[in-house]
Protein backbone atom coordinates (compact mmCIF):
# COMPACT_ATOMS: atom_id res chain seq x y z
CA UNK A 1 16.67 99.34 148.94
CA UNK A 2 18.96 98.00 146.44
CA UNK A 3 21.43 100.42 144.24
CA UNK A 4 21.92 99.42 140.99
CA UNK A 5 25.25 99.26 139.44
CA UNK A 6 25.41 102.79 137.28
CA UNK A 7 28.44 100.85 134.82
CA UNK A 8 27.10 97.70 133.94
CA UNK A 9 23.42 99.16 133.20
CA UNK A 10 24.68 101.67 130.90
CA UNK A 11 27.71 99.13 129.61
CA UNK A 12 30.63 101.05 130.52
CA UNK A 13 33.41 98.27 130.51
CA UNK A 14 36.18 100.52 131.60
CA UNK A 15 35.90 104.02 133.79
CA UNK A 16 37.50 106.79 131.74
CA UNK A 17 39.20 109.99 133.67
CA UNK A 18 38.68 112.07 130.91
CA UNK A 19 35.08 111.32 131.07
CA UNK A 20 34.42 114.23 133.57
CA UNK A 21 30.73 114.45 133.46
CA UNK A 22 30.31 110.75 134.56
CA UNK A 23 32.72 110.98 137.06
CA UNK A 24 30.39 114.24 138.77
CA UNK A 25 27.67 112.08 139.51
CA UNK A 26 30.03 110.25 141.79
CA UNK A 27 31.03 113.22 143.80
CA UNK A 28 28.81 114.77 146.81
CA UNK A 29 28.44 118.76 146.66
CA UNK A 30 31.39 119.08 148.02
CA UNK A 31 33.50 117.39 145.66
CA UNK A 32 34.43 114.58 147.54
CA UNK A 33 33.84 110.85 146.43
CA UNK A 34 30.72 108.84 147.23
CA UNK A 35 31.34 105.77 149.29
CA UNK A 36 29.65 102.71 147.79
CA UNK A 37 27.17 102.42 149.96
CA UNK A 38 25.43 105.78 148.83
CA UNK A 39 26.62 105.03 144.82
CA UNK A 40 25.91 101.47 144.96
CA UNK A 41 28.93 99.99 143.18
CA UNK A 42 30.89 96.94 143.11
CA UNK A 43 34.18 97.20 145.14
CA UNK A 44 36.04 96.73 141.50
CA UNK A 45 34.35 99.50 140.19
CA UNK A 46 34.74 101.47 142.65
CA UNK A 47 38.89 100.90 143.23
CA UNK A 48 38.82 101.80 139.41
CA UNK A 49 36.34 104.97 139.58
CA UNK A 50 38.33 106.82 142.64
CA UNK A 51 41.68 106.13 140.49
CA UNK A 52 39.83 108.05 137.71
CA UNK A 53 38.50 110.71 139.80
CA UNK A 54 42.02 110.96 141.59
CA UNK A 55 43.85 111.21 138.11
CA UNK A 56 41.25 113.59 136.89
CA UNK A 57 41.90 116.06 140.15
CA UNK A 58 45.41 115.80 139.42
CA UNK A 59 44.75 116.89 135.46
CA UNK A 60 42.79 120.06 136.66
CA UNK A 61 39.66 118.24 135.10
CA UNK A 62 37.43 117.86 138.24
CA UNK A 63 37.88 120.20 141.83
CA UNK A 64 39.69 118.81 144.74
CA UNK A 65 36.84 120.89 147.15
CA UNK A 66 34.09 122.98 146.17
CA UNK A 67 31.84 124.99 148.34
């Protein structure tokens, strides 16, 4: 089974930290980040989208954990 890459379907040229909502559907339950096998993204993409989610943790925007 192929996974298709979430950015360039929906043309999303560069990953946004402030963007919170996007960034959740990268993150399992437990608020940690998908690897890109399950997600399906480009190594690029994903370097850029675990800076975002990093920079967004650090911001208060998204949890470190969740249970």
């Amino acid at each position: 089974m192929i996974k298709k890459n979430y950015f360039k379907e929906n043309k999303i040229e560069h990953i946004d930290y402030k963007d919170v909502e996007t960034l959740k559907k990268f993150l399992t339950p437990h608020a940690r980040i998908q690897s890109r096998k399950r997600s399906g993204t480009p190594s690029v993409n994903q370097r850029e989208l675990s800076m975002a989610i990093k920079r967004a943790r650090f911001l208060g925007l998204l949890p470190y954990v969740s249970r």
